[in-house]
Protein backbone atom coordinates (compact mmCIF):
# COMPACT_ATOMS: atom_id res chain seq x y z
CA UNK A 1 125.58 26.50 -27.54
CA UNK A 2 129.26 26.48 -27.26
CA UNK A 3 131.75 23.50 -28.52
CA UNK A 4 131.97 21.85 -24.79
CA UNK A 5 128.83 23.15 -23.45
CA UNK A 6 127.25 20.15 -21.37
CA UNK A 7 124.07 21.13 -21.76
CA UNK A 8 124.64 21.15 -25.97
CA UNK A 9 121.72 19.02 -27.04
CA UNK A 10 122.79 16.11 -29.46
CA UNK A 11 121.10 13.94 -31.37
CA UNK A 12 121.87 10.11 -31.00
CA UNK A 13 119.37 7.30 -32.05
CA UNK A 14 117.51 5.25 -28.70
CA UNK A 15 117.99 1.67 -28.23
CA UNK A 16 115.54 0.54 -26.32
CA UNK A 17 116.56 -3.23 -26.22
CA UNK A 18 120.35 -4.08 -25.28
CA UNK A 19 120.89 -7.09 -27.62
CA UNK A 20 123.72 -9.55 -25.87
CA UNK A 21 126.39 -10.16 -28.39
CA UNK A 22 125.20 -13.49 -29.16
CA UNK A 23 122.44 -11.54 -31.27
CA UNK A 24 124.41 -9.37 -33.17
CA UNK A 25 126.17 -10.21 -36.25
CA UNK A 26 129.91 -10.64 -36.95
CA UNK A 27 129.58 -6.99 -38.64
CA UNK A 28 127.61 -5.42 -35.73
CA UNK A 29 130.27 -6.44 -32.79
CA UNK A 30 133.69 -4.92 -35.85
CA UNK A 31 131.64 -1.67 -35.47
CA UNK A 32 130.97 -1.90 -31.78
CA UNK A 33 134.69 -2.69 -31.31
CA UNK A 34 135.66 0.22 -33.73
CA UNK A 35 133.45 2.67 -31.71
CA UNK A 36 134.71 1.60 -28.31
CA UNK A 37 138.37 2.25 -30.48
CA UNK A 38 137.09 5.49 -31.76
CA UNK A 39 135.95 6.67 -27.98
CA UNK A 40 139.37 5.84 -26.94
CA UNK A 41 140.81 7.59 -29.37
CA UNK A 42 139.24 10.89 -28.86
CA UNK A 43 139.08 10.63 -25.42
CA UNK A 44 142.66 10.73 -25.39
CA UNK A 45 143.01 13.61 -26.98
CA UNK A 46 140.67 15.67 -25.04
CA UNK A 47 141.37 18.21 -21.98
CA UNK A 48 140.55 17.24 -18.73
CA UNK A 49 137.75 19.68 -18.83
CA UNK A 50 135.85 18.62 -21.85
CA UNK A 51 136.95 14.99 -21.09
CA UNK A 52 134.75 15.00 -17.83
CA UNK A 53 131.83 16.62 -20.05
CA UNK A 54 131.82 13.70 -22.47
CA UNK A 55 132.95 11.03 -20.27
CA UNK A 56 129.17 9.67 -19.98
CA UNK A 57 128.69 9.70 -23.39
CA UNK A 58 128.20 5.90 -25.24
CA UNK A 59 128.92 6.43 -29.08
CA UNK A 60 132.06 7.89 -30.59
CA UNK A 61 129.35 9.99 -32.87
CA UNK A 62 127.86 11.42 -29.43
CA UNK A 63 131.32 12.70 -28.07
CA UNK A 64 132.52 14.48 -31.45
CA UNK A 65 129.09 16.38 -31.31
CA UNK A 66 129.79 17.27 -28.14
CA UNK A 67 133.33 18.78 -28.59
CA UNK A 68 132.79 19.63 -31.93
């Protein structure tokens, strides 16, 4: 598949229980706030086009697959 391709299949790790952030530690809510800064980043920097292709995704890791 094509850099952009929505149907590109990517890798990203399952969570199959959202933890609240009273159960993660001080470290795990720096790196959720640095991905959610990451995202932002990149999204920023996108086209429209390939924006609305990653625009569902949840980790910064999952959109630069996608565009990469």
């Amino acid at each position: 598949p094509e850099p952009g391709d929505p149907n590109r299949e990517v890798p990203v790790n399952e969570t199959f229980h959202v933890q609240t952030d009273d159960e993660l530690t001080e470290n795990e809510l720096k790196q959720l706030e640095a991905d959610d800064q990451a995202i932002q980043t990149i999204l920023l920097g996108l086209p429209e086009d390939i924006y609305a292709v990653v625009d569902s995704c949840e980790t910064a890791q999952e959109i630069w697959l996608r565009v990469q």
